[in-house]
N, C-alpha and C. Protein backbone atom coordinates (compact mmCIF):
# COMPACT_ATOMS: atom_id res chain seq x y z
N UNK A 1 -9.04 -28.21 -20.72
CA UNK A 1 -8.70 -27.66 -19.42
C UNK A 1 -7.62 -26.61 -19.58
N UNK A 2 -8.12 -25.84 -18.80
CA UNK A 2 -6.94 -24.29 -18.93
C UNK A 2 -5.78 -24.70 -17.82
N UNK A 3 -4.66 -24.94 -18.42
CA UNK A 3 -3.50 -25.15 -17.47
C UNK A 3 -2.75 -23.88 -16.77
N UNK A 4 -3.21 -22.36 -17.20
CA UNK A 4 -2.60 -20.94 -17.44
C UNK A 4 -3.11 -20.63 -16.07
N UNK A 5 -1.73 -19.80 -15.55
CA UNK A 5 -2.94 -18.91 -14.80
C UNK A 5 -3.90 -17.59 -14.62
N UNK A 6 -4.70 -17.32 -14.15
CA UNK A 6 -5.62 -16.19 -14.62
C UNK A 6 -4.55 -14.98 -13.88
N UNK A 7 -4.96 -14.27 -14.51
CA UNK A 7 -3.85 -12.43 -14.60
C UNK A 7 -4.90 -11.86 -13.63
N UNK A 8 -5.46 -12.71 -12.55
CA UNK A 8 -6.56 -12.18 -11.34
C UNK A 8 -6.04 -12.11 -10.13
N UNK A 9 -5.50 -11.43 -8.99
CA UNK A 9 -5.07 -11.84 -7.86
C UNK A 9 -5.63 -10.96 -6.85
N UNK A 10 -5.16 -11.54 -5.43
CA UNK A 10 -5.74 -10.62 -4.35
C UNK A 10 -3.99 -10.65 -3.89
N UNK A 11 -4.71 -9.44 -3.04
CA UNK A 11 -3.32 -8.83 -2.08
C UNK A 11 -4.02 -9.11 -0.51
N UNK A 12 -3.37 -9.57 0.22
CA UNK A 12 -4.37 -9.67 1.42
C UNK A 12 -3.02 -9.48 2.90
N UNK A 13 -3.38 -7.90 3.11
CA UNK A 13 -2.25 -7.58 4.06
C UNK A 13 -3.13 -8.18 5.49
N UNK A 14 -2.37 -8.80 6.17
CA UNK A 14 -2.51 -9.93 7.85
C UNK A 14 -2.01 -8.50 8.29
N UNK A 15 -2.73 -8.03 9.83
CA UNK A 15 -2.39 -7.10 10.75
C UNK A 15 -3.27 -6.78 12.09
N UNK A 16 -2.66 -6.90 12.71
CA UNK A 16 -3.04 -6.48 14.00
C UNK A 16 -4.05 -5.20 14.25
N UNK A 17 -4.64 -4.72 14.98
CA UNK A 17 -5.04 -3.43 15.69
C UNK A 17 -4.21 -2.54 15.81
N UNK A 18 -2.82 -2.69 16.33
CA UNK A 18 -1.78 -1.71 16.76
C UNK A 18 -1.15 -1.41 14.97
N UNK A 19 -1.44 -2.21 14.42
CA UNK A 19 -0.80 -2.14 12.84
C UNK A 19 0.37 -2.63 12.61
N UNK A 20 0.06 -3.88 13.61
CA UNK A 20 1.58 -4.98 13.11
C UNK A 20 1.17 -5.92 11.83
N UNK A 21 2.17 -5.76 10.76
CA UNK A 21 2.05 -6.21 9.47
C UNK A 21 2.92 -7.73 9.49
N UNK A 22 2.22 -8.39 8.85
CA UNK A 22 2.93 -10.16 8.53
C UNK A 22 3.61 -9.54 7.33
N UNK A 23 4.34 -10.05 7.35
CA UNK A 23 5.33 -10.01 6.04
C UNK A 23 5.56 -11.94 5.91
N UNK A 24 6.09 -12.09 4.54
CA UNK A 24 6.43 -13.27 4.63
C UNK A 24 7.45 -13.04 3.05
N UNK A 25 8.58 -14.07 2.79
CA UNK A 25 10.03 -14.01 2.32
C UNK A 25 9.63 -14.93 1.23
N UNK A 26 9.65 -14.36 -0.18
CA UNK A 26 9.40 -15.59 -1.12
C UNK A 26 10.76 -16.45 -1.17
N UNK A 27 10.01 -17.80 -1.67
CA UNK A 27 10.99 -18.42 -1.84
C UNK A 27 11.67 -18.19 -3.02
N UNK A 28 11.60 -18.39 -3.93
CA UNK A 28 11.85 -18.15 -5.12
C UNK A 28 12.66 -16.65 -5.36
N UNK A 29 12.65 -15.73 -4.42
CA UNK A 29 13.23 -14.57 -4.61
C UNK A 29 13.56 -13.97 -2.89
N UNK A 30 14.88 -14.90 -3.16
CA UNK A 30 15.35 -14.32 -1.27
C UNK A 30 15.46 -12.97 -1.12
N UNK A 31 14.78 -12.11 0.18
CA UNK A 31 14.95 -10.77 0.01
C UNK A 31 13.64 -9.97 -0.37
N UNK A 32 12.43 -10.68 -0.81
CA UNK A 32 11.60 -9.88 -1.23
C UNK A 32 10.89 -10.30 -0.42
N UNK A 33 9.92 -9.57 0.31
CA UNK A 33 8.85 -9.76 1.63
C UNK A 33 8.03 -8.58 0.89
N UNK A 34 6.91 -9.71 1.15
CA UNK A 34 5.40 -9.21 0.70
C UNK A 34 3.79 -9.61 1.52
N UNK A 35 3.11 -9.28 1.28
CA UNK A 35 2.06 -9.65 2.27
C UNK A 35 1.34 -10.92 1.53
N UNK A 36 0.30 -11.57 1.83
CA UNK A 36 0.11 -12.98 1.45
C UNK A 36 -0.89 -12.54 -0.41
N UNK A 37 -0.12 -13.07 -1.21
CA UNK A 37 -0.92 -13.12 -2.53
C UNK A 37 -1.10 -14.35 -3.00
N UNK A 38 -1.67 -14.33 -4.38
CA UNK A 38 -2.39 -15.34 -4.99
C UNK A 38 -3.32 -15.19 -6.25
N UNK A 39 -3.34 -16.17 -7.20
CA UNK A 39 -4.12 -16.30 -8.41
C UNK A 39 -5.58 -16.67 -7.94
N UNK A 40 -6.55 -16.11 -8.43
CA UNK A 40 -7.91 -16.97 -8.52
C UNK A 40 -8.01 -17.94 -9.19
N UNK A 41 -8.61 -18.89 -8.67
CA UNK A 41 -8.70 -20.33 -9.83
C UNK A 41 -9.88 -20.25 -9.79
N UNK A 42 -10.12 -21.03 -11.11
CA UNK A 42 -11.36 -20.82 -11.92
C UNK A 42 -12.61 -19.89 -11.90
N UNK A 43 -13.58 -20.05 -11.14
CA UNK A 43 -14.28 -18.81 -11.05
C UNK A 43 -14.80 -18.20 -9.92
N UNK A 44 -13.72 -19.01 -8.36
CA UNK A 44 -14.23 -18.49 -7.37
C UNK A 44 -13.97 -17.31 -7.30
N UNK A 45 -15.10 -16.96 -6.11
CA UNK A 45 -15.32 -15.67 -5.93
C UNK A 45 -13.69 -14.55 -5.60
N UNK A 46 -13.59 -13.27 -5.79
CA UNK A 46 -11.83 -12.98 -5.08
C UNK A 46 -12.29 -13.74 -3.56
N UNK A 47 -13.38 -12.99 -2.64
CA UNK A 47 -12.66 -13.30 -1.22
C UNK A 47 -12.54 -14.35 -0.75
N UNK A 48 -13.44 -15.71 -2.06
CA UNK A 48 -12.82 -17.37 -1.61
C UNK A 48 -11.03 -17.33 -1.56
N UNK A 49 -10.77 -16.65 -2.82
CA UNK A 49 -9.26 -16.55 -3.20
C UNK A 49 -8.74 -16.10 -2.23
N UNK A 50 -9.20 -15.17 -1.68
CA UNK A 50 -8.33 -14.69 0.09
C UNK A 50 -8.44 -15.59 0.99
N UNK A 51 -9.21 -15.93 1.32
CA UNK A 51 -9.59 -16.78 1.86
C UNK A 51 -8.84 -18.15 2.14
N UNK A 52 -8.28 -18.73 0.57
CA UNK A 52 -8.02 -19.49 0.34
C UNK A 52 -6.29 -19.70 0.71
N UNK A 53 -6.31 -18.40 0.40
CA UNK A 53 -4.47 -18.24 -0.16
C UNK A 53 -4.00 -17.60 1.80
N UNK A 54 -4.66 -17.23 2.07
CA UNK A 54 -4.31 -16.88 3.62
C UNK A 54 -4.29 -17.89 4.47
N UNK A 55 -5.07 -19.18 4.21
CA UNK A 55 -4.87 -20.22 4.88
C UNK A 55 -3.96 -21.20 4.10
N UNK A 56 -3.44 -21.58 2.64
CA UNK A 56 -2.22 -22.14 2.62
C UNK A 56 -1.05 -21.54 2.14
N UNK A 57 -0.93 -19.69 2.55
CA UNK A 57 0.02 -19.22 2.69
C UNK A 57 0.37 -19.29 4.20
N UNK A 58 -0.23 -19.14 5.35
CA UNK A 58 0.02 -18.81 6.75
C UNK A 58 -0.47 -19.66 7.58
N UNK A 59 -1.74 -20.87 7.22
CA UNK A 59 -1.89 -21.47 8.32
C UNK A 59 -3.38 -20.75 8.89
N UNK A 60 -3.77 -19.75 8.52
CA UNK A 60 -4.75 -18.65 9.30
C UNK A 60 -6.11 -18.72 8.53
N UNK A 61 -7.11 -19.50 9.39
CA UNK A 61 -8.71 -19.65 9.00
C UNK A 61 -9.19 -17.81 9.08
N UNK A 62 -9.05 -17.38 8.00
CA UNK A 62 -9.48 -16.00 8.00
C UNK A 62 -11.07 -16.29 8.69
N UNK A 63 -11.70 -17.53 8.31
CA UNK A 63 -13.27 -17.35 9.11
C UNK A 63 -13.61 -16.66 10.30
N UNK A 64 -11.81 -16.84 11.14
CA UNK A 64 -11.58 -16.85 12.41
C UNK A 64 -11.27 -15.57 12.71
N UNK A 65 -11.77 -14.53 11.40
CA UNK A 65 -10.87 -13.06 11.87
C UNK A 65 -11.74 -12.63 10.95
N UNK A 66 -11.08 -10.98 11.24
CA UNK A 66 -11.86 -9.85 10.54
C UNK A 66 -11.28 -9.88 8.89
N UNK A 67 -11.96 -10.67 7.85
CA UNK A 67 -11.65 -10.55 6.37
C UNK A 67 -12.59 -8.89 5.71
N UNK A 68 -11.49 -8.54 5.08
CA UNK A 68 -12.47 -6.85 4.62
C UNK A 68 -12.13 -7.04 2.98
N UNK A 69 -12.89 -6.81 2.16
CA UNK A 69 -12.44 -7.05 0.60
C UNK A 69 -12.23 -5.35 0.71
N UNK A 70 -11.09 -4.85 0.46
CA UNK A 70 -11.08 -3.13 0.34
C UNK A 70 -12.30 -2.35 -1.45
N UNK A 71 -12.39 -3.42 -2.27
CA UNK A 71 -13.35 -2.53 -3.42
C UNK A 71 -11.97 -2.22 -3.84
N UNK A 72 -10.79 -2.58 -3.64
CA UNK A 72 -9.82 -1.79 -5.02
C UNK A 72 -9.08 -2.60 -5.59
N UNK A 73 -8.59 -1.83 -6.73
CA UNK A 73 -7.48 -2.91 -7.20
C UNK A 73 -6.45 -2.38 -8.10
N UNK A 74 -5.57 -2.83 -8.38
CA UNK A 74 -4.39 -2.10 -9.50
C UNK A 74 -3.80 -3.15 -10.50
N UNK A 75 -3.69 -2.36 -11.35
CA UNK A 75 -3.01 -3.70 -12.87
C UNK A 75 -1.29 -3.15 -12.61
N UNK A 76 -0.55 -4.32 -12.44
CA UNK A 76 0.94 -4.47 -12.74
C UNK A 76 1.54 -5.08 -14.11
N UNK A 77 2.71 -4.95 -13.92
CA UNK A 77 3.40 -5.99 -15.20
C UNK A 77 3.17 -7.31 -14.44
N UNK A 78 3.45 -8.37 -14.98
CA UNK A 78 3.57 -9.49 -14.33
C UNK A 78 5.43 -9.43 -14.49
N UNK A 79 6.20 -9.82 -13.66
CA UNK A 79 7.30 -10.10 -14.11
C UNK A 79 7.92 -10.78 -14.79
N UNK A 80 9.10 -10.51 -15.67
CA UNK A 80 9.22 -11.71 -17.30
C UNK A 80 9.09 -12.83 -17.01
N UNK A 81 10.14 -13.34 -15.57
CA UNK A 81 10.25 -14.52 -15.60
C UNK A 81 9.25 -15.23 -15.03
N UNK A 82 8.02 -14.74 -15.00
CA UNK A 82 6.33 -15.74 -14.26
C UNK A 82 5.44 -15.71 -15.56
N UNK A 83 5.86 -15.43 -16.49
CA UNK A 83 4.69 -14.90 -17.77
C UNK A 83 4.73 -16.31 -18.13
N UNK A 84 5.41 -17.83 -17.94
CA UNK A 84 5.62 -18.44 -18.73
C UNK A 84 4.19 -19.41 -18.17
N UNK A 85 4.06 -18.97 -16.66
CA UNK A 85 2.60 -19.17 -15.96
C UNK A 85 1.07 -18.84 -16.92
N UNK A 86 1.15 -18.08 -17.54
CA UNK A 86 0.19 -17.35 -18.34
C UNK A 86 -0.41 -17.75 -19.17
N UNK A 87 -1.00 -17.32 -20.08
CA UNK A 87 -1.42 -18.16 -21.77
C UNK A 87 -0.71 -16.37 -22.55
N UNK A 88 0.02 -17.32 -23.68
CA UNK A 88 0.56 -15.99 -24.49
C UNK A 88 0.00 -14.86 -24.43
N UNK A 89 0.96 -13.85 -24.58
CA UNK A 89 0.77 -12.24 -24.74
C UNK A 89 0.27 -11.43 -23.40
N UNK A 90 0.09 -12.40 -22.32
CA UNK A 90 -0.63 -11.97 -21.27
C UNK A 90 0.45 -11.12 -20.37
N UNK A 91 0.69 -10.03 -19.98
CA UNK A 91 1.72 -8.85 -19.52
C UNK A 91 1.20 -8.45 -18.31
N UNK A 92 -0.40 -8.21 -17.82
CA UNK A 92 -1.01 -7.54 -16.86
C UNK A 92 -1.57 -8.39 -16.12
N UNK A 93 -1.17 -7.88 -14.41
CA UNK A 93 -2.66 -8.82 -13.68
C UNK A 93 -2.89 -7.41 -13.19
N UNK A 94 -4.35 -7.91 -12.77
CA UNK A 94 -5.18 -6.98 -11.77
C UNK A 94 -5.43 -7.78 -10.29
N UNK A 95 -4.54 -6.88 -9.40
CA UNK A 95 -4.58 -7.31 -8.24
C UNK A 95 -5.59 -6.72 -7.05
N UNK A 96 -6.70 -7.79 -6.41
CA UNK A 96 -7.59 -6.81 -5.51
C UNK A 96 -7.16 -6.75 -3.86
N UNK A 97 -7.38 -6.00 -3.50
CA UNK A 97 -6.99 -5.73 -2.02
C UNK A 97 -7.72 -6.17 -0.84
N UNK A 98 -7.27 -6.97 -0.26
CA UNK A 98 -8.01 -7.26 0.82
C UNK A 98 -7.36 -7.30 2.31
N UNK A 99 -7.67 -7.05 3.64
CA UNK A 99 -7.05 -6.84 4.41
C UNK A 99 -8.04 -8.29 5.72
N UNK A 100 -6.72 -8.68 6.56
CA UNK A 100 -7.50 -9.87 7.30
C UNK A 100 -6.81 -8.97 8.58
N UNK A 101 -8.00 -8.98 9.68
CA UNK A 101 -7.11 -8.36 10.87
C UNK A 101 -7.73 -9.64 12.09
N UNK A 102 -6.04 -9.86 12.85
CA UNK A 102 -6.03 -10.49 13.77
C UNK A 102 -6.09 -9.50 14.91
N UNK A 103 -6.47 -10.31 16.19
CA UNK A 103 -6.04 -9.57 17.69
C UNK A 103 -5.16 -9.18 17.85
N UNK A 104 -3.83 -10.29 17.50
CA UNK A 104 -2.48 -10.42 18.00
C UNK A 104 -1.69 -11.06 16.94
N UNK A 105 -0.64 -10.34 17.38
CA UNK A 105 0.43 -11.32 16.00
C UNK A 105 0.02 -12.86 16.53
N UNK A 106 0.27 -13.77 15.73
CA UNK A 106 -0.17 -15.27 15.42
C UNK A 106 1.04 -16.01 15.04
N UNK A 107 1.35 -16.94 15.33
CA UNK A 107 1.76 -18.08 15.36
C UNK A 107 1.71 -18.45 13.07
N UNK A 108 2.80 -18.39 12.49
CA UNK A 108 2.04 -18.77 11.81
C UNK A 108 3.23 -20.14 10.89
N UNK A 109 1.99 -20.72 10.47
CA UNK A 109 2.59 -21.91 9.20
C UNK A 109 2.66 -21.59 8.06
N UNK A 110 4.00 -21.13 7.45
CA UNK A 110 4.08 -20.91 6.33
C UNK A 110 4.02 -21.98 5.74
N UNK A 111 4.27 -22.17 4.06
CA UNK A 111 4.32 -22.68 2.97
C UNK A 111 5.81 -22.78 1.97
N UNK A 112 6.29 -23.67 2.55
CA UNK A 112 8.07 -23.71 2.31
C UNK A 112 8.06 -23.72 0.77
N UNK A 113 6.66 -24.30 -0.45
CA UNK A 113 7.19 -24.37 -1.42
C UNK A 113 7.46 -22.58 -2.37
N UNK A 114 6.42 -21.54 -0.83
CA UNK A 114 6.72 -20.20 -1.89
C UNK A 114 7.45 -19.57 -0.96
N UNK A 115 7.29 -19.73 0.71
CA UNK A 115 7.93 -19.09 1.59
C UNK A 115 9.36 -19.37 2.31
N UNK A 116 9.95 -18.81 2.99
CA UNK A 116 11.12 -19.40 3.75
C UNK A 116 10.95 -18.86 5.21
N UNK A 117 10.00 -17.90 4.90
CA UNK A 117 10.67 -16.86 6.60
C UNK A 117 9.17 -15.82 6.80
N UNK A 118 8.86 -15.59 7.57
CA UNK A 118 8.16 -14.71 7.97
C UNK A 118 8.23 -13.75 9.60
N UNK A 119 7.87 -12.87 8.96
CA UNK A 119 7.86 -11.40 10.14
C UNK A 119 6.94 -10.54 10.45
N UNK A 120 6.72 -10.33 11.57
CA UNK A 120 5.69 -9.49 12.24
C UNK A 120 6.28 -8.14 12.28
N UNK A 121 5.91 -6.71 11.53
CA UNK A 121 6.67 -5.83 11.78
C UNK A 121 5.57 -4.55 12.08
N UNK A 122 6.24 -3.56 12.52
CA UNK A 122 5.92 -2.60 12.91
C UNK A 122 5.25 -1.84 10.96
N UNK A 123 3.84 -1.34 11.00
CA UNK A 123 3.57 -0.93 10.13
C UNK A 123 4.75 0.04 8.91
N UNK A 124 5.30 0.80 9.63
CA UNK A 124 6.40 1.57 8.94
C UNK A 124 7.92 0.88 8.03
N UNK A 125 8.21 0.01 9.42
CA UNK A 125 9.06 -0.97 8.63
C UNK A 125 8.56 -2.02 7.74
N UNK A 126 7.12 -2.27 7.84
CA UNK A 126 6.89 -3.16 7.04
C UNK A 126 6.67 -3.03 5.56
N UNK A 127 5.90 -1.04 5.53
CA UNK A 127 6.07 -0.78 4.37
C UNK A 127 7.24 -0.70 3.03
N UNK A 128 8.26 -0.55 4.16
CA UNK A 128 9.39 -0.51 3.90
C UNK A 128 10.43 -1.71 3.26
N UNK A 129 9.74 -2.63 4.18
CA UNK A 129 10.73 -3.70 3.22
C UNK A 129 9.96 -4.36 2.09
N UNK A 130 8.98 -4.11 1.87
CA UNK A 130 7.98 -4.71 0.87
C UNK A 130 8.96 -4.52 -0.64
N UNK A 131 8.62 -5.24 -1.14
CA UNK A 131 9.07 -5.01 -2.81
C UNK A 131 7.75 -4.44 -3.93
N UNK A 132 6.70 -4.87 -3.84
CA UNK A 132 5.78 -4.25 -4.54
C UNK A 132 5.05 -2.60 -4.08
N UNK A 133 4.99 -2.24 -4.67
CA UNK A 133 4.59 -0.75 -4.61
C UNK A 133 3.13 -0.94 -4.05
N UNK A 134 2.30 -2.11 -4.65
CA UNK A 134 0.86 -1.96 -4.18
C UNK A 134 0.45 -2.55 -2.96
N UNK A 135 1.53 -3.44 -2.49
CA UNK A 135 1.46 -3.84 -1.14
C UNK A 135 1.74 -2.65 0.19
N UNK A 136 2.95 -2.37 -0.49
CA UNK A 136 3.26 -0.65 0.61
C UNK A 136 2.34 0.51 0.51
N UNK A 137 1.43 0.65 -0.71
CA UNK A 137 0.54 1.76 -0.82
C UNK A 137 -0.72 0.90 0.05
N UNK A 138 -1.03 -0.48 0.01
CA UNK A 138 -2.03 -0.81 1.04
C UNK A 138 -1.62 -0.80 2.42
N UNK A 139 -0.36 -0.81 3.28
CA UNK A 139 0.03 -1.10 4.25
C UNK A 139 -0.30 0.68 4.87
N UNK A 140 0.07 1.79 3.89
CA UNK A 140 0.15 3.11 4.53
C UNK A 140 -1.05 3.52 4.11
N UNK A 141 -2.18 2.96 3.40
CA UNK A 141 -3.42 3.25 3.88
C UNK A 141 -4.05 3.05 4.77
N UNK A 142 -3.57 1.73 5.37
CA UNK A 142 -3.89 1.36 6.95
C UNK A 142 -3.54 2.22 8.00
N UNK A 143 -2.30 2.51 8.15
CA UNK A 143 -1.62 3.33 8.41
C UNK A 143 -2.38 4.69 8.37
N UNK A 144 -2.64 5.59 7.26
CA UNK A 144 -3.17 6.44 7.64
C UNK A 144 -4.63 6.71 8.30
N UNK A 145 -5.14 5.36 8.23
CA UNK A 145 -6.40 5.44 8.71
C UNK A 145 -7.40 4.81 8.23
N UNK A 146 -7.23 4.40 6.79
CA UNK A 146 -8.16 3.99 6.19
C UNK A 146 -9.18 2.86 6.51
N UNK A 147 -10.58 2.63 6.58
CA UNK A 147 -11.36 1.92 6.89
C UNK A 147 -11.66 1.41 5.98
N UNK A 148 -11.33 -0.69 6.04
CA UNK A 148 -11.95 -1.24 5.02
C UNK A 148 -13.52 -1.05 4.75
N UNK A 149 -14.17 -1.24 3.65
CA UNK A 149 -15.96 -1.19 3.67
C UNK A 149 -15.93 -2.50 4.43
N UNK A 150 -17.18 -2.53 5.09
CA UNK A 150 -17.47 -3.78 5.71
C UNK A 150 -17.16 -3.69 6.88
C-alpha cells in the first residue's frame, strides 16, 4: 500500500455569479487564504477529487451546483516542508483547475483540521489575498470573463 501522496491536485475556486470568491485560512499556515484544494487518491477521476475535497473542505454537495473541470493545469514546487507527504525526490505537483459556482454566498462548514476561517470576497480582493499565484491567475480569469468548457 502506497502511504505517499500523489503530486496530483485540483484547485477548485467556490463563486458566485456576481464573482464573489470563498476563500478559506489554512490551518497550518495562519495568513494564507486559498480557494478549496486537494490530492487525488488513488485513481479517482480529478472531478471525483473536486468533488470530494469541496465537500470536506466546505460542507458544499458540488452535485448541488454548477461543477466546470476548466481542461487546465500548472506544475508548482511542492513546498519543503509538505515533501515529507511524498515518496522521495518528488518536487512537482500538477494542479487542475476547476471552478464550482453557487447562486449565493453559502453558509459554509469548514474543516478545522486544515481550516480556521473562511471569507466571501469581492473577486479583486480575493485575488489579492491569495498566496498561490495559480489560484489568483484562476480567480482573474473569471474575472475577465473566462468561460469554463461545459
Amino acid at each position: 500500500m502506497n502511504c505517499h501522496k500523489q503530486p496530483v491536485s485540483v484547485l477548485v475556486v467556490i463563486h458566485t455569479p456576481a464573482l464573489d470568491i470563498l476563500l478559506l485560512e489554512r490551518a497550518a499556515h495562519p495568513g494564507f487564504w486559498q480557494s478549496v484544494t486537494g490530492s487525488r487518491e488513488a485513481d479517482e477521476a480529478l472531478i471525483d477529487t473536486a468533488r470530494r475535497e469541496a465537500l470536506e473542505e466546505t460542507g458544499l454537495d458540488a452535485a448541488l451546483f454548477k461543477l466546470c473541470d476548466w481542461q487546465q493545469s500548472s506544475a508548482f514546487e511542492i513546498f519543503p516542508e509538505w515533501r515529507h507527504r511524498y515518496a522521495p525526490g518528488v518536487t512537482q505537483n500538477i494542479e487542475h483547475v476547476f471552478s464550482l459556482e453557487v447562486p449565493a454566498r453559502q453558509t459554509i462548514t469548514i474543516a478545522p483540521n486544515e481550516h480556521v476561517a473562511y471569507e466571501w470576497l469581492p473577486w479583486q480582493e480575493a485575488a489579492e489575498r491569495c498566496f498561490s499565484w495559480s489560484n489568483r491567475d484562476a480567480i482573474l480569469s473569471l474575472a475577465k470573463g473566462f468561460i469554463p468548457p461545459g
